[in-house]
Protein backbone atom coordinates (compact mmCIF):
# COMPACT_ATOMS: atom_id res chain seq x y z
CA UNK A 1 0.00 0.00 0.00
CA UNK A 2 1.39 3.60 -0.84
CA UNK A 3 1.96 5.76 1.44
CA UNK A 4 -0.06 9.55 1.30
CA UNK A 5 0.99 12.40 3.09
CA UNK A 6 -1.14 15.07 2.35
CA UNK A 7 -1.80 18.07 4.57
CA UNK A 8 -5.61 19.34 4.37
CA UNK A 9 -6.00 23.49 4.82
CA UNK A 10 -9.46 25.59 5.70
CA UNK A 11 -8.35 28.93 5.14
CA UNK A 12 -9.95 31.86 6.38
CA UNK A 13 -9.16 35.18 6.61
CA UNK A 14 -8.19 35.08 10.09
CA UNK A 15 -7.42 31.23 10.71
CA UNK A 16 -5.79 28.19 8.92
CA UNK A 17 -7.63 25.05 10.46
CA UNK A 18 -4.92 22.31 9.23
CA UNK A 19 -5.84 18.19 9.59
CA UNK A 20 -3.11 15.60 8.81
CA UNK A 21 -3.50 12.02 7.91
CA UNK A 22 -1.93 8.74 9.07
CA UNK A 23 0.17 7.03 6.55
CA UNK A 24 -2.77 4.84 4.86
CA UNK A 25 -4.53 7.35 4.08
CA UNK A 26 -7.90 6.05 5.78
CA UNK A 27 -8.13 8.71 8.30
CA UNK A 28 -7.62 12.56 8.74
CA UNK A 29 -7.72 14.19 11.84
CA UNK A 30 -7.27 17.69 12.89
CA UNK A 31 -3.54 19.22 13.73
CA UNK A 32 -3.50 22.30 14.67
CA UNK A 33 -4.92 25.88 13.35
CA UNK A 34 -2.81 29.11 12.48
CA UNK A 35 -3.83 32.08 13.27
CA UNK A 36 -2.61 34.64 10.44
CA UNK A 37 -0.68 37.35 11.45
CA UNK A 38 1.40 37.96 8.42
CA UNK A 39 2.26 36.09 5.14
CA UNK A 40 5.59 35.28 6.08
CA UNK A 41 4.49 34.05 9.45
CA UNK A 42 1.90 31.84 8.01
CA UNK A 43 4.62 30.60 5.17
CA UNK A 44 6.73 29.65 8.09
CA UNK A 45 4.00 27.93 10.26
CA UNK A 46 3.12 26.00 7.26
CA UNK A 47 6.89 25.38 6.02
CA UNK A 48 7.34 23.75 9.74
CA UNK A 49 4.07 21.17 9.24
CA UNK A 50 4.86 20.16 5.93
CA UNK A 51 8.54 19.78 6.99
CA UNK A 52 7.70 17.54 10.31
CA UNK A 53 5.19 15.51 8.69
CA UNK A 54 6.92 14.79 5.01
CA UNK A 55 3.53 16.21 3.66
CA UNK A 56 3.49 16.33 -0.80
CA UNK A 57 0.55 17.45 -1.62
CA UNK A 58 -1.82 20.19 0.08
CA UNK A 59 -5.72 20.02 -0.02
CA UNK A 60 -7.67 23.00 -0.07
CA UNK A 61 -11.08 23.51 0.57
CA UNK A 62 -12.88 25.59 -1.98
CA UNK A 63 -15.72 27.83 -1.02
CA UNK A 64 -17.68 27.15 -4.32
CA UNK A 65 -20.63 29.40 -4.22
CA UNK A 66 -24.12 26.87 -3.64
CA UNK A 67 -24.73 27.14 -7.49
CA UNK A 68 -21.23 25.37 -8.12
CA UNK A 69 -19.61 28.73 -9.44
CA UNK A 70 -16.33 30.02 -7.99
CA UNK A 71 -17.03 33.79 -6.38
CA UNK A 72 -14.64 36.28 -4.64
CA UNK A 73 -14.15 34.51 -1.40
CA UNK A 74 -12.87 31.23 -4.02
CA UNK A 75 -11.00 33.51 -5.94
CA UNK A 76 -9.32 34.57 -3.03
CA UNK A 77 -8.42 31.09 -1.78
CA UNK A 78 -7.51 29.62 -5.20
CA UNK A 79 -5.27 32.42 -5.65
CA UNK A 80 -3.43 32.20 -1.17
CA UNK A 81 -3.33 28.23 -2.67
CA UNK A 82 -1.42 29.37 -5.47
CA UNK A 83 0.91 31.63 -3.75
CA UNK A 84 1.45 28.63 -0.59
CA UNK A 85 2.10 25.78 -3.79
CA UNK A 86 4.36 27.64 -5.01
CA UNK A 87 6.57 28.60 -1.97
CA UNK A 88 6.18 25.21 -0.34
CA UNK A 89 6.69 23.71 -3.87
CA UNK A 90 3.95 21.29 -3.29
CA UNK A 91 1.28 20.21 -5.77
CA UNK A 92 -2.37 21.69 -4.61
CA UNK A 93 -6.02 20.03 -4.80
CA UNK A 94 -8.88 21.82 -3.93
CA UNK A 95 -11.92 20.00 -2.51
CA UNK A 96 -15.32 21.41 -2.69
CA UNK A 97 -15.98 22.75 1.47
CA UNK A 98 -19.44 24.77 1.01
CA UNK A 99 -21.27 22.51 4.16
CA UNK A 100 -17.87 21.57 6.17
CA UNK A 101 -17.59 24.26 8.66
CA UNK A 102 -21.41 23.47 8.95
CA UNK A 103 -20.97 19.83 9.55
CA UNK A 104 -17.98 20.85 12.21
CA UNK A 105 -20.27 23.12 13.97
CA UNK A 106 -22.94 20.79 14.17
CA UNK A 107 -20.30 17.63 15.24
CA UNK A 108 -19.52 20.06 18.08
CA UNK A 109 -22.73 20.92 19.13
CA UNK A 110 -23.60 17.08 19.22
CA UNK A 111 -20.59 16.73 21.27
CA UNK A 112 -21.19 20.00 24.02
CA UNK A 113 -18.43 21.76 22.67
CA UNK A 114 -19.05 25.41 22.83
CA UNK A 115 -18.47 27.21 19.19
CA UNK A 116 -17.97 30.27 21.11
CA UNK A 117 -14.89 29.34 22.66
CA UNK A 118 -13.51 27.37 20.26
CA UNK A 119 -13.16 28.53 16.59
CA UNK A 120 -10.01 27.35 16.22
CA UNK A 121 -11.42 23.67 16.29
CA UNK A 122 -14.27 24.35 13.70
CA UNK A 123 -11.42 25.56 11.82
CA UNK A 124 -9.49 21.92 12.59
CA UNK A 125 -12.45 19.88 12.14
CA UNK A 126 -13.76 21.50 8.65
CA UNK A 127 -9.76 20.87 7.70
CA UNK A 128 -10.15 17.40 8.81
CA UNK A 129 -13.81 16.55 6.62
CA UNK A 130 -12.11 18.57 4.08
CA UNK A 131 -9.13 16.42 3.81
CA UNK A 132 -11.27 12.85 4.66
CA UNK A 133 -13.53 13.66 1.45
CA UNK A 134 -9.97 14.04 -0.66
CA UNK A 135 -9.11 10.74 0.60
CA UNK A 136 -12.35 8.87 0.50
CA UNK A 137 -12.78 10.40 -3.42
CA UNK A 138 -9.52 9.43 -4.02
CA UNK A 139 -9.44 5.76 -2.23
CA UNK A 140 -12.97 5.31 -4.47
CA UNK A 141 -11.53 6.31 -7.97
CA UNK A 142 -8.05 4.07 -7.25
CA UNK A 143 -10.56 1.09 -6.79
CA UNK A 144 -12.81 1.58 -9.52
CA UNK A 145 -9.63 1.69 -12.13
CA UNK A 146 -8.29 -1.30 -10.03
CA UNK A 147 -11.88 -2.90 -10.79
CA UNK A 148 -11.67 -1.64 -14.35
CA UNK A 149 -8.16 -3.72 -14.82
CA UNK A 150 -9.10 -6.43 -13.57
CA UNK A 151 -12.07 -6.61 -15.97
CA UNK A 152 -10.43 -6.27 -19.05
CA UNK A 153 -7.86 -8.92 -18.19
C-alpha cells in the first residue's frame, strides 16, 4: 500500500484550520490551526508542518458558491493556494468545502463543545472533513480503475 501524506487546509481570513493524515490514508484528523498574522508568518507555520510531517501534496477547501460557481471569497483562496504551492513547492487540490464548517459546527454541538470558545477547532475539524472527502474520493476512484483492470484482463 502507498503511502499519502497530504496536509488538508481551511483557510480563512483570520485562521488556517490544518488536519493531517496517518500514513494509509484512511483517516484525517485535525492538527493544529494558524492564526494569520502575516504572510511570512503563516509561510513559516506552514513550512514547519509540511517539513515535520513529510507532507506532498496540500488540499484545499474551496468555497464554491451553492450554485457550483467560484465567487470572490474562491477567488481569493484559489489564488493564497497558489501563492502557498508555489513557496512550499507542493502540488495543490482543492476539494469542494461549502457545508464543512457546517458539519464541524454541528459535530460540536452534538458533542457540548461550545463554538464560542472554540473557533479554532471548527477551523481543525472543517480541515479534517475537508481532507477525509480528498481521501475517500480518491481511495474510491483508485478502486474503480483497479476494478476496471481487472475486468479487461
Amino acid at each position: 500500500m502507498e503511502r499519502v501524506a497530504a496536509l488538508g487546509l481551511d483557510v480563512g481570513q483570520r485562521r488556517i484550520g490544518v488536519a493531517g493524515c496517518d500514513g494509509t490514508g484512511l483517516i484525517a484528523t485535525g492538527l493544529t490551526t494558524i492564526v494569520r498574522k502575516s504572510y511570512p508568518q503563516t509561510i513559516e507555520a506552514l513550512r514547519q508542518i509540511v517539513r515535520d510531517r513529510d507532507v506532498e501534496i496540500l488540499v484545499v477547501g474551496m468555497p464554491y458558491s451553492m450554485d457550483g460557481s467560484i465567487g470572490k471569497q474562491a477567488q481569493h483562496i484559489q489564488k493564497f493556494g497558489e501563492t502557498i504551492s508555489k513557496a512550499l513547492s507542493l502540488p495543490i487540490e482543492y476539494v469542494d468545502e461549502r457545508l464543512t464548517s457546517f458539519q464541524a459546527e454541528q459535530s460540536m454541538i452534538t458533542a457540548g463543545i461550545s463554538l464560542q470558545h472554540n473557533k479554532g477547532l471548527i477551523d481543525r475539524k472543517a480541515a479534517a472533513i475537508i481532507l477525509q472527502q480528498w481521501l475517500d474520493e480518491r481511495r474510491a476512484k483508485r478502486d474503480l480503475d483497479r476494478l476496471a483492470s481487472s475486468n479487461q484482463e
